[in-house]
PDB file of N, CA and C in Angstrom:
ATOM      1  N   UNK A   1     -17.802  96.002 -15.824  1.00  0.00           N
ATOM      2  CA  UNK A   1     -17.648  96.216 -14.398  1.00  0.00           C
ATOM      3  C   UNK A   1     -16.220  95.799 -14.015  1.00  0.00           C
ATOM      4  N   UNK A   2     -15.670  96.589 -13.495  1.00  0.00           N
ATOM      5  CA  UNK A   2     -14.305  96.165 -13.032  1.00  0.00           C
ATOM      6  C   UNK A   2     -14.124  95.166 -11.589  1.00  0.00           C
ATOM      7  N   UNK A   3     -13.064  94.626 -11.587  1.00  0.00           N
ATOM      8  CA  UNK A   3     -12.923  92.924 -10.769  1.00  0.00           C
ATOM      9  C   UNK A   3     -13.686  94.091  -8.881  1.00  0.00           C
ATOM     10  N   UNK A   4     -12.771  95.119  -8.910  1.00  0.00           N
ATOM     11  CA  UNK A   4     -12.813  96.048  -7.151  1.00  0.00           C
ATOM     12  C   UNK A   4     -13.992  96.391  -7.666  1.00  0.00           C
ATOM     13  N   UNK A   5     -15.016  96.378  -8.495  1.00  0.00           N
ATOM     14  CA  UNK A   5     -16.202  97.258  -8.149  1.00  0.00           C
ATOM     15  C   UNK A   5     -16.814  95.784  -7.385  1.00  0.00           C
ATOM     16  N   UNK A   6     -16.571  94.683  -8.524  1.00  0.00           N
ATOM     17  CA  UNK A   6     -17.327  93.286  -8.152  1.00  0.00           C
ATOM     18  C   UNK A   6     -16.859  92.622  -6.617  1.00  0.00           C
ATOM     19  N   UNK A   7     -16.023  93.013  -6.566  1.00  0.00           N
ATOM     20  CA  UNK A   7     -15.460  92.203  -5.170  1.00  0.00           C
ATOM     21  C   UNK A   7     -16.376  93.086  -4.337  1.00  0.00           C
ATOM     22  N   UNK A   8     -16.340  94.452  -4.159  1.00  0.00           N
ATOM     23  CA  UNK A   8     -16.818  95.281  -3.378  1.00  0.00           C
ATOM     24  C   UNK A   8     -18.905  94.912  -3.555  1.00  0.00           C
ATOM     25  N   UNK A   9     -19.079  94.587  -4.466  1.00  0.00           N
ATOM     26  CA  UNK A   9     -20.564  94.126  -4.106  1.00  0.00           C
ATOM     27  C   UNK A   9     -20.740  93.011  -3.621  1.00  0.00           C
ATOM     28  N   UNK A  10     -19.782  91.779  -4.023  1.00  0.00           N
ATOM     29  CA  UNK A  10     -19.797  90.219  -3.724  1.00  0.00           C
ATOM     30  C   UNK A  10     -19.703  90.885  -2.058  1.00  0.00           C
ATOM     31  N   UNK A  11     -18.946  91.612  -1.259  1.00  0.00           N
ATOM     32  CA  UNK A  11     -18.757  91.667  -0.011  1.00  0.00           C
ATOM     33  C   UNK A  11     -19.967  92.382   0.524  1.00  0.00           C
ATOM     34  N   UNK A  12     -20.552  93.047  -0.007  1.00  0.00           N
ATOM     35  CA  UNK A  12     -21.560  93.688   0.327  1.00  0.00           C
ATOM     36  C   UNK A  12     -22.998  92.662   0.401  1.00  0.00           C
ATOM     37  N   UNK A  13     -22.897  91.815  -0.305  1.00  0.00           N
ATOM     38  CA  UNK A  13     -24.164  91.067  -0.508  1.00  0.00           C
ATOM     39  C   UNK A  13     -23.562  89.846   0.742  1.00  0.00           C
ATOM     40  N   UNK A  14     -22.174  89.168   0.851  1.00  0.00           N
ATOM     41  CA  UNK A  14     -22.059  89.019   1.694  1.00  0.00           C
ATOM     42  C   UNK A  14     -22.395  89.135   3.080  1.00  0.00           C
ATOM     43  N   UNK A  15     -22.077  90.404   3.708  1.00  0.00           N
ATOM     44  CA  UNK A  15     -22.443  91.165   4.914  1.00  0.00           C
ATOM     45  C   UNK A  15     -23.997  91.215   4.699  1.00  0.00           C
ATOM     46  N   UNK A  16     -24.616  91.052   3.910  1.00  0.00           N
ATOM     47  CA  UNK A  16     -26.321  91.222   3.558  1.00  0.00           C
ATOM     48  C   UNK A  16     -26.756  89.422   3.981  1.00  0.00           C
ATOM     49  N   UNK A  17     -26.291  88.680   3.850  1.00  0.00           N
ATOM     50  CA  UNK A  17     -26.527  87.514   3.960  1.00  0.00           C
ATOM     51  C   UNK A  17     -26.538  86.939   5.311  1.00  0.00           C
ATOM     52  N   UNK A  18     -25.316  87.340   5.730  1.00  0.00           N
ATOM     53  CA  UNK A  18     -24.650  86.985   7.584  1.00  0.00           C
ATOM     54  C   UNK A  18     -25.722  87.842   8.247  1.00  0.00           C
ATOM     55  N   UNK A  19     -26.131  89.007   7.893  1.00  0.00           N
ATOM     56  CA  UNK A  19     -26.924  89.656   8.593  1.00  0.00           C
ATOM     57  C   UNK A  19     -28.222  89.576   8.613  1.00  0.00           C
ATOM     58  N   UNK A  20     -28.626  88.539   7.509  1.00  0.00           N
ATOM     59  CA  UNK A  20     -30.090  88.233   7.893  1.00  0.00           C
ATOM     60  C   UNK A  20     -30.230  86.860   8.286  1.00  0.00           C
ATOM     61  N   UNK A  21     -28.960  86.283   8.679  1.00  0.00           N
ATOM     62  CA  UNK A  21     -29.027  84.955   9.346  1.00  0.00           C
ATOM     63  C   UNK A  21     -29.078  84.964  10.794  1.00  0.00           C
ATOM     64  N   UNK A  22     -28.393  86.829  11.101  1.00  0.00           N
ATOM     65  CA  UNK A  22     -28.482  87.221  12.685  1.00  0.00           C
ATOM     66  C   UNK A  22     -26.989  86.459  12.556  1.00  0.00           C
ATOM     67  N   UNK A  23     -26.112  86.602  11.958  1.00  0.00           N
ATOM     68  CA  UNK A  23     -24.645  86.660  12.325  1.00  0.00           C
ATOM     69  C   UNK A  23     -23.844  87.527  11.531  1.00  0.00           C
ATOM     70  N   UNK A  24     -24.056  88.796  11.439  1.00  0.00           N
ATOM     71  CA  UNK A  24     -23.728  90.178  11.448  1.00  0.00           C
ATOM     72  C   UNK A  24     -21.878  89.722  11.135  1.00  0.00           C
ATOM     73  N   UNK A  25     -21.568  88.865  12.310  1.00  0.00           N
ATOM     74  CA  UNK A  25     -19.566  88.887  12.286  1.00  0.00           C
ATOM     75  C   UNK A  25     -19.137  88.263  11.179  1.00  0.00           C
ATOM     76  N   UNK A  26     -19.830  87.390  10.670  1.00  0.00           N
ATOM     77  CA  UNK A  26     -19.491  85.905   9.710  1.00  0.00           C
ATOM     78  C   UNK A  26     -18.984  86.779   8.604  1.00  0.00           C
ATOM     79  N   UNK A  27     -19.435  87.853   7.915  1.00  0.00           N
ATOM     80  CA  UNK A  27     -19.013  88.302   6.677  1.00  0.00           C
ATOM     81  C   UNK A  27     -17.579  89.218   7.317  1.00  0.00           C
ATOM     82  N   UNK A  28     -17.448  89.310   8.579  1.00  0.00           N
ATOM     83  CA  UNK A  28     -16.153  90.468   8.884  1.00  0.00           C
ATOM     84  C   UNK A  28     -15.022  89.170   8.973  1.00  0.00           C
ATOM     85  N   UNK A  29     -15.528  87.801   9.246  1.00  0.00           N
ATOM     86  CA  UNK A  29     -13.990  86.638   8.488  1.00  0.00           C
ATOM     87  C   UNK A  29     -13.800  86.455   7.267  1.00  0.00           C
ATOM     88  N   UNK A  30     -14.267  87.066   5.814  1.00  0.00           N
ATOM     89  CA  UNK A  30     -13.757  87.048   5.250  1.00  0.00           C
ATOM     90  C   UNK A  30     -12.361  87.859   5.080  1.00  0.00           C
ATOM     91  N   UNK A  31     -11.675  86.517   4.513  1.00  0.00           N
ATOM     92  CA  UNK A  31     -10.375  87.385   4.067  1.00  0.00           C
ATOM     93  C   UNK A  31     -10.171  87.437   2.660  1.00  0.00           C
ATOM     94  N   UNK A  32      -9.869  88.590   2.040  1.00  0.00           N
ATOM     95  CA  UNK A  32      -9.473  88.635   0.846  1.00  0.00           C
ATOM     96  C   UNK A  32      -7.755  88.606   0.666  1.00  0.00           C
ATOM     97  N   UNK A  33      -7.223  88.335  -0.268  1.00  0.00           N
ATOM     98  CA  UNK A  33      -6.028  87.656   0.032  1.00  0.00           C
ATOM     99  C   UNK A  33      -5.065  87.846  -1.422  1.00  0.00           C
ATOM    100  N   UNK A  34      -4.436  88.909  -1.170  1.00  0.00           N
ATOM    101  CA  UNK A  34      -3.521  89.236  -2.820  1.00  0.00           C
ATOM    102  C   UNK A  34      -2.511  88.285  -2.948  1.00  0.00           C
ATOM    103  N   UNK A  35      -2.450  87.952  -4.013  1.00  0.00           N
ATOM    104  CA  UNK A  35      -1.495  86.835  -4.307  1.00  0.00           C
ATOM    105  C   UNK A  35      -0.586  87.150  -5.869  1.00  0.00           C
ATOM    106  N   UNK A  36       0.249  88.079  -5.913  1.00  0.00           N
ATOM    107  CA  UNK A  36       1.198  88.493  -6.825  1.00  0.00           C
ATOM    108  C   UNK A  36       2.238  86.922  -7.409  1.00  0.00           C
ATOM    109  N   UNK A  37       2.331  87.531  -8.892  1.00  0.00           N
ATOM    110  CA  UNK A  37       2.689  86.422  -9.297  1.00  0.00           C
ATOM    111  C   UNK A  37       4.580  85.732  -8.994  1.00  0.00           C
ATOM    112  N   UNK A  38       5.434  86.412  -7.952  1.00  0.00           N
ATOM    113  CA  UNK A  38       6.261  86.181  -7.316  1.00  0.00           C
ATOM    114  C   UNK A  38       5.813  85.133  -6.206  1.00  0.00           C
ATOM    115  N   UNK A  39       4.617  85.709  -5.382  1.00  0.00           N
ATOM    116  CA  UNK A  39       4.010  84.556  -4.591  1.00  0.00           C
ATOM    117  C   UNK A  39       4.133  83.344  -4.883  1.00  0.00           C
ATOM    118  N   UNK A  40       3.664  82.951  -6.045  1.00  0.00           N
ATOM    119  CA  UNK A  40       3.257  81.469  -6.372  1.00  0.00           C
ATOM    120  C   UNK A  40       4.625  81.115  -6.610  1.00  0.00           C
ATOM    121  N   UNK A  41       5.790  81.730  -7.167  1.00  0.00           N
ATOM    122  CA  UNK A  41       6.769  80.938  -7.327  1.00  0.00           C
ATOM    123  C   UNK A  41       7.508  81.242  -6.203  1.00  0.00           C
ATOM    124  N   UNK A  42       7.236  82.284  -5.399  1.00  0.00           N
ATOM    125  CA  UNK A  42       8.164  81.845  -3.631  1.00  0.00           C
ATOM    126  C   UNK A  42       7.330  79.996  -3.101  1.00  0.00           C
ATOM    127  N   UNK A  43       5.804  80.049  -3.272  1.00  0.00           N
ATOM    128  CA  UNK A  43       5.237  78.450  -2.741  1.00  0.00           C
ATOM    129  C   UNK A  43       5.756  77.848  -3.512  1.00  0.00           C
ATOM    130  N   UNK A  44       6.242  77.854  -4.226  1.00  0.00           N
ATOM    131  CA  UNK A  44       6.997  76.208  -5.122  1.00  0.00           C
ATOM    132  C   UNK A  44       8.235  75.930  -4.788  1.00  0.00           C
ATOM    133  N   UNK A  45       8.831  77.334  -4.281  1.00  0.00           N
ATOM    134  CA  UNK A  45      10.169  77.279  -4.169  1.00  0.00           C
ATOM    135  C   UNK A  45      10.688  76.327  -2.507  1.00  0.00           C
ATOM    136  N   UNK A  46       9.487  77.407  -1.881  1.00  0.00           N
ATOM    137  CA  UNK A  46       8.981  76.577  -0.273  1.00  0.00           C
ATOM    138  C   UNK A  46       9.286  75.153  -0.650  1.00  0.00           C
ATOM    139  N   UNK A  47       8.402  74.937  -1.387  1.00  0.00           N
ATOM    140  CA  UNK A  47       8.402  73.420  -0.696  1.00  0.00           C
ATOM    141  C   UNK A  47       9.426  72.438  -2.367  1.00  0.00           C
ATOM    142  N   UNK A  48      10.331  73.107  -2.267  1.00  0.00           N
ATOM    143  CA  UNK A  48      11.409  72.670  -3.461  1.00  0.00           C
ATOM    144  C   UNK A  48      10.604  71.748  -4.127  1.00  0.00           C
ATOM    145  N   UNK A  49      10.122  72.084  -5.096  1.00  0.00           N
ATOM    146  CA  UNK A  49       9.076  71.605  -5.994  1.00  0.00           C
ATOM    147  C   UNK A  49       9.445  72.030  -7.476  1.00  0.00           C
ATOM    148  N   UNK A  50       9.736  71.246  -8.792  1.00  0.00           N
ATOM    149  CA  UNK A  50       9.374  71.896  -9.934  1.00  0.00           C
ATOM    150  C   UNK A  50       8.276  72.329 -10.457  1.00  0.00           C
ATOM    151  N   UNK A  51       8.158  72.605 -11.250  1.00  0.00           N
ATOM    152  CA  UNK A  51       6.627  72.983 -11.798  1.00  0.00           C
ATOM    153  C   UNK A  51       5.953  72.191 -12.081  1.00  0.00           C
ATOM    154  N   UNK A  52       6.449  71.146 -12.976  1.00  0.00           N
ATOM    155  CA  UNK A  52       5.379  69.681 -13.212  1.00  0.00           C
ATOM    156  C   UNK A  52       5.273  69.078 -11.418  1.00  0.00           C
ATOM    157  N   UNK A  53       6.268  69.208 -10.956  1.00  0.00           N
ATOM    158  CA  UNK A  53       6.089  68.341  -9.510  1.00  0.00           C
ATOM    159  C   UNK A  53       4.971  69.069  -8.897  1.00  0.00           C
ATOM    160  N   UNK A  54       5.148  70.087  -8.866  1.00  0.00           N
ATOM    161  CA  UNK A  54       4.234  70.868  -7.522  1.00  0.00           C
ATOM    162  C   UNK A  54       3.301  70.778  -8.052  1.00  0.00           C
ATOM    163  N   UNK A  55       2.612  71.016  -9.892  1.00  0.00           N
ATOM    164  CA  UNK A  55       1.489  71.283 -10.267  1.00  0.00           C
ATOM    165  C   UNK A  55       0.626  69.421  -9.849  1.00  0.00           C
ATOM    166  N   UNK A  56       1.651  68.858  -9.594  1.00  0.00           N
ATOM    167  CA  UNK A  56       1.039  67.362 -10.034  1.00  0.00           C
ATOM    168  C   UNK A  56       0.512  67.219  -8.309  1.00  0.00           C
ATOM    169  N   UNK A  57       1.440  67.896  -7.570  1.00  0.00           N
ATOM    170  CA  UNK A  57       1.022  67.431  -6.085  1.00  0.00           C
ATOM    171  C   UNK A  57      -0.070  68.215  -5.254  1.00  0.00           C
ATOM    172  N   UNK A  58      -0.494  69.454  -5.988  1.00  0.00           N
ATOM    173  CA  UNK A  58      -1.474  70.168  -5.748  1.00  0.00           C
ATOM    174  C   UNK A  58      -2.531  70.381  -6.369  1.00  0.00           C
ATOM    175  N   UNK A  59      -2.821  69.306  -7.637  1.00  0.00           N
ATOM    176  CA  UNK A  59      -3.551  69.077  -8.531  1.00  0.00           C
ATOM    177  C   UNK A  59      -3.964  70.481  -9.345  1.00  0.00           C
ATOM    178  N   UNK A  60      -2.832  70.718  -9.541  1.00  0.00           N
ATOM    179  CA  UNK A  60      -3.306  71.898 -10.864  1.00  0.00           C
ATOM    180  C   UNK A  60      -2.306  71.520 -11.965  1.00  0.00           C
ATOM    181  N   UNK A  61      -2.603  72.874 -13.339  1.00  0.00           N
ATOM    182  CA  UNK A  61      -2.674  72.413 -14.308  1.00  0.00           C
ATOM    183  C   UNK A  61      -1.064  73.086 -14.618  1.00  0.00           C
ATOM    184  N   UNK A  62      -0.114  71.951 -15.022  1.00  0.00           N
ATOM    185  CA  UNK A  62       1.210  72.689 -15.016  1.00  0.00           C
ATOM    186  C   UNK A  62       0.908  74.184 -15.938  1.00  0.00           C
ATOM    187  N   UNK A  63       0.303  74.133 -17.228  1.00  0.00           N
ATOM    188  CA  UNK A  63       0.427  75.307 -17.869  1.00  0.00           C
ATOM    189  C   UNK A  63      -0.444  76.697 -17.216  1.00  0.00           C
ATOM    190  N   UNK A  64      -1.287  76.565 -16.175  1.00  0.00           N
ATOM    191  CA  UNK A  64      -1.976  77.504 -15.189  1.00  0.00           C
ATOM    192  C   UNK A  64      -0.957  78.062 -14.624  1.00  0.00           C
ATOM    193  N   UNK A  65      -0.165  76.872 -13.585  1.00  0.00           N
ATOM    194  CA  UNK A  65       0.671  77.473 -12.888  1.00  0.00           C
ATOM    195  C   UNK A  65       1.904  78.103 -13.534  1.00  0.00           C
ATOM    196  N   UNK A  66       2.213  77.548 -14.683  1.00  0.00           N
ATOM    197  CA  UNK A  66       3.330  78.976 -15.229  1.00  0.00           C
ATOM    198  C   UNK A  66       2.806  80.018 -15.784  1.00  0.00           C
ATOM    199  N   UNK A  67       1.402  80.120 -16.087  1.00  0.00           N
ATOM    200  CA  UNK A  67       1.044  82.009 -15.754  1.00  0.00           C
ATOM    201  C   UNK A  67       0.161  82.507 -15.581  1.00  0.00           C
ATOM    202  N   UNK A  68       0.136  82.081 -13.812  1.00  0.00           N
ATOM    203  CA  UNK A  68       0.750  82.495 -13.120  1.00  0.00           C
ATOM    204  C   UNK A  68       1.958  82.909 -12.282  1.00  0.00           C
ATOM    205  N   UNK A  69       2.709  82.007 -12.538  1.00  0.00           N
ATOM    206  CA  UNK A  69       4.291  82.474 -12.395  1.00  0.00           C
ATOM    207  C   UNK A  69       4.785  83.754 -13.459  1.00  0.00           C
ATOM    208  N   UNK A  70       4.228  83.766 -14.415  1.00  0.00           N
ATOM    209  CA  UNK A  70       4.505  84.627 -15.518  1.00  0.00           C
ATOM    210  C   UNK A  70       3.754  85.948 -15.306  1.00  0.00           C
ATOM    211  N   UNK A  71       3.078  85.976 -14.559  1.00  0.00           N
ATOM    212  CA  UNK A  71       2.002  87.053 -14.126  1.00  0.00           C
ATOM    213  C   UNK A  71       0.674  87.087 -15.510  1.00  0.00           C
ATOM    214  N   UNK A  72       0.388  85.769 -16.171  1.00  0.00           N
ATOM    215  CA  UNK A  72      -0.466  86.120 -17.290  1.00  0.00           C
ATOM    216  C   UNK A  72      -1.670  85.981 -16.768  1.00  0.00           C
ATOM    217  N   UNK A  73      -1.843  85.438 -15.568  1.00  0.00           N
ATOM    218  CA  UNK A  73      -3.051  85.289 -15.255  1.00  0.00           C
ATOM    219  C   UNK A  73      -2.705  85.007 -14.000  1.00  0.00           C
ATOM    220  N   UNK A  74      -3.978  85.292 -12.748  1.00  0.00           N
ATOM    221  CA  UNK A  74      -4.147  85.278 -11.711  1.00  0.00           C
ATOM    222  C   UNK A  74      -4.553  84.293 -10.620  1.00  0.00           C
ATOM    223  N   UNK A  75      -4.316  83.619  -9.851  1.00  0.00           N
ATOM    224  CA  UNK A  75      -5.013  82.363  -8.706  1.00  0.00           C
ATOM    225  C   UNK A  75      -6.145  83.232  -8.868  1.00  0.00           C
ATOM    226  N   UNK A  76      -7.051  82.506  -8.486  1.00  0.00           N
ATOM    227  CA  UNK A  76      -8.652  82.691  -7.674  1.00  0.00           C
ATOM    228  C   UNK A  76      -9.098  81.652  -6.557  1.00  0.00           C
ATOM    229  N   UNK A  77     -10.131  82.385  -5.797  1.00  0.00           N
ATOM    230  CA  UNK A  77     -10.781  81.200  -5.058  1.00  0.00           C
ATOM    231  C   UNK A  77      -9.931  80.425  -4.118  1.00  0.00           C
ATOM    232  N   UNK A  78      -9.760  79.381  -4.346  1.00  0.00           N
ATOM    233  CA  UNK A  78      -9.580  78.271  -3.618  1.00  0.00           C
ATOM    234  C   UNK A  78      -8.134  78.158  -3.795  1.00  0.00           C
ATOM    235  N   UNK A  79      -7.628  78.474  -5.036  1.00  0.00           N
ATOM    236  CA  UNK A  79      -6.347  77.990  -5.548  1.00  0.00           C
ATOM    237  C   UNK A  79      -5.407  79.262  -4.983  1.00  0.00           C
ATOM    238  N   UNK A  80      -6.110  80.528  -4.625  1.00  0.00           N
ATOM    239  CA  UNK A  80      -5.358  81.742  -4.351  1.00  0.00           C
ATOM    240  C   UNK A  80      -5.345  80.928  -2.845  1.00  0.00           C
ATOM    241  N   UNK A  81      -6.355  80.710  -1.774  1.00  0.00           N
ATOM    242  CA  UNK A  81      -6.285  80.454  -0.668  1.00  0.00           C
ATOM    243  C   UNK A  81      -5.225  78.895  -0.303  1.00  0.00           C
ATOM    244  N   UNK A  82      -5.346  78.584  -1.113  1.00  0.00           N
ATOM    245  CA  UNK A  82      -3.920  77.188  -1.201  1.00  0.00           C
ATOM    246  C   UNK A  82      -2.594  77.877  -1.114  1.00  0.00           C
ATOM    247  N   UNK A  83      -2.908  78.698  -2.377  1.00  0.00           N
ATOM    248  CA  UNK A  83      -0.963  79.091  -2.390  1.00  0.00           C
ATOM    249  C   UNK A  83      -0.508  79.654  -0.956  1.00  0.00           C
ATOM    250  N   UNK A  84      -1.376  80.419  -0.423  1.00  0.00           N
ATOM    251  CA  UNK A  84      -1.399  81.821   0.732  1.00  0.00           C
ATOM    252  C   UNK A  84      -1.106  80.669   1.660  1.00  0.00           C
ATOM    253  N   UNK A  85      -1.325  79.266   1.917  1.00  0.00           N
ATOM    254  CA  UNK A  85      -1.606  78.449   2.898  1.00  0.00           C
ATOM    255  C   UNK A  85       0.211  78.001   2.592  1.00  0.00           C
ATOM    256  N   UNK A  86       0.488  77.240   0.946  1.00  0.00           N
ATOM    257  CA  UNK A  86       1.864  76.448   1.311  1.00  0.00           C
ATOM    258  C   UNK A  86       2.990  77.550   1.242  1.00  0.00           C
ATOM    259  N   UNK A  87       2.763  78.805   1.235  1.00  0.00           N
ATOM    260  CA  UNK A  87       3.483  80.306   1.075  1.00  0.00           C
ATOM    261  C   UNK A  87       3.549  80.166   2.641  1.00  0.00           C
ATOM    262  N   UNK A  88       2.344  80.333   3.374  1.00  0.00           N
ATOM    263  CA  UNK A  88       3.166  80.515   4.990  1.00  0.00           C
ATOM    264  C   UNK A  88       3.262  79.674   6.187  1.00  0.00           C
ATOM    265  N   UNK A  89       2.652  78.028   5.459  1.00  0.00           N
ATOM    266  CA  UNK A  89       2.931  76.708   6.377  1.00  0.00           C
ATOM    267  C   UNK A  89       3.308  75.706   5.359  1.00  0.00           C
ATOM    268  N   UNK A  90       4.640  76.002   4.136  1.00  0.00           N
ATOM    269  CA  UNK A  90       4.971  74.747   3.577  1.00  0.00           C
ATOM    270  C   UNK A  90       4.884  73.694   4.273  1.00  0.00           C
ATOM    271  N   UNK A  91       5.509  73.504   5.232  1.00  0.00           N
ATOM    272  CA  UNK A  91       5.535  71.682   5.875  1.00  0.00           C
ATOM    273  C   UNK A  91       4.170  71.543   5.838  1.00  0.00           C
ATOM    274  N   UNK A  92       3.260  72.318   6.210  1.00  0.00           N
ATOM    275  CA  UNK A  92       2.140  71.857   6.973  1.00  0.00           C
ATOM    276  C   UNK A  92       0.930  71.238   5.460  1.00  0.00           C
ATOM    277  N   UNK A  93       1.335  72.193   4.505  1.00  0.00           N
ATOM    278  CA  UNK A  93       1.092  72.175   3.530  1.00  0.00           C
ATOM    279  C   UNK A  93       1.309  70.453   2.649  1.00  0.00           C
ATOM    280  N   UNK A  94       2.525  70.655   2.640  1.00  0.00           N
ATOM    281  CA  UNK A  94       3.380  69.196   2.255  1.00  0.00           C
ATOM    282  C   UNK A  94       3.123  67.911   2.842  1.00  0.00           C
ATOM    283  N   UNK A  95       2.202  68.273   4.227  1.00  0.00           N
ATOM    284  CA  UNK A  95       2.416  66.839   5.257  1.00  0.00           C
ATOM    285  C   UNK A  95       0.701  66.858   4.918  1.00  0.00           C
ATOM    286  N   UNK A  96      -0.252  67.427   4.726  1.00  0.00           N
ATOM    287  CA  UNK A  96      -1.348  67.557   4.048  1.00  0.00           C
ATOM    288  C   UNK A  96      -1.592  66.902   3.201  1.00  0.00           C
ATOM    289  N   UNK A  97      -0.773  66.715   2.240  1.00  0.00           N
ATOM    290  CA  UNK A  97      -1.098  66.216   0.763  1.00  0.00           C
ATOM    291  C   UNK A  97      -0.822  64.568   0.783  1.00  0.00           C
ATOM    292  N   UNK A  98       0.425  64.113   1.825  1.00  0.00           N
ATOM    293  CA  UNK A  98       1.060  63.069   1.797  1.00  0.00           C
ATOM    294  C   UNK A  98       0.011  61.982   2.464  1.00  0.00           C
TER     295      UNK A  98
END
């Protein structure tokens, strides 16, 4: 099964869920959220970070985050919704962690 067939049912079972809770809108806030592997190294760059630094201050794994920087592999989840966060509120991001 390919990742867009799976996303496209995960959203579907989604919208199946909100709608039998009688909140029909809850599945229309999801955001799905592309995160190209330039992204992750524009957020490091944000918040002038090396790679051991940033991986250490955002608790990931330095060798994850170089590939993804390398494009060998992809954020998910939580870690895609982090980068998307210190990508377009570094400070806010940075004053978070401190």
């Amino acid at each position: 099964m390919s990742k867009q067939a799976f996303e496209g049912i995960l959203l579907g079972l989604e919208e199946a869920l909100a709608h039998t809770r009688g909140n029909a809108t809850a599945a229309a806030r999801v955001v799905r959220v592309a995160v190209k592997p330039a992204d992750v190294k524009t957020a490091r760059k944000k918040v002038g970070l090396s790679r051991d630094a940033f991986a250490r201050a955002f608790g990931l794994s330095p060798a994850t985050l170089r590939k993804w920087e390398n494009g060998e592999r992809e954020p998910t989840g939580a870690a895609r919704v982090l980068l998307t966060i210190i990508n377009r509120e570094p400070e806010a991001a940075l004053r978070a962690i401190r």
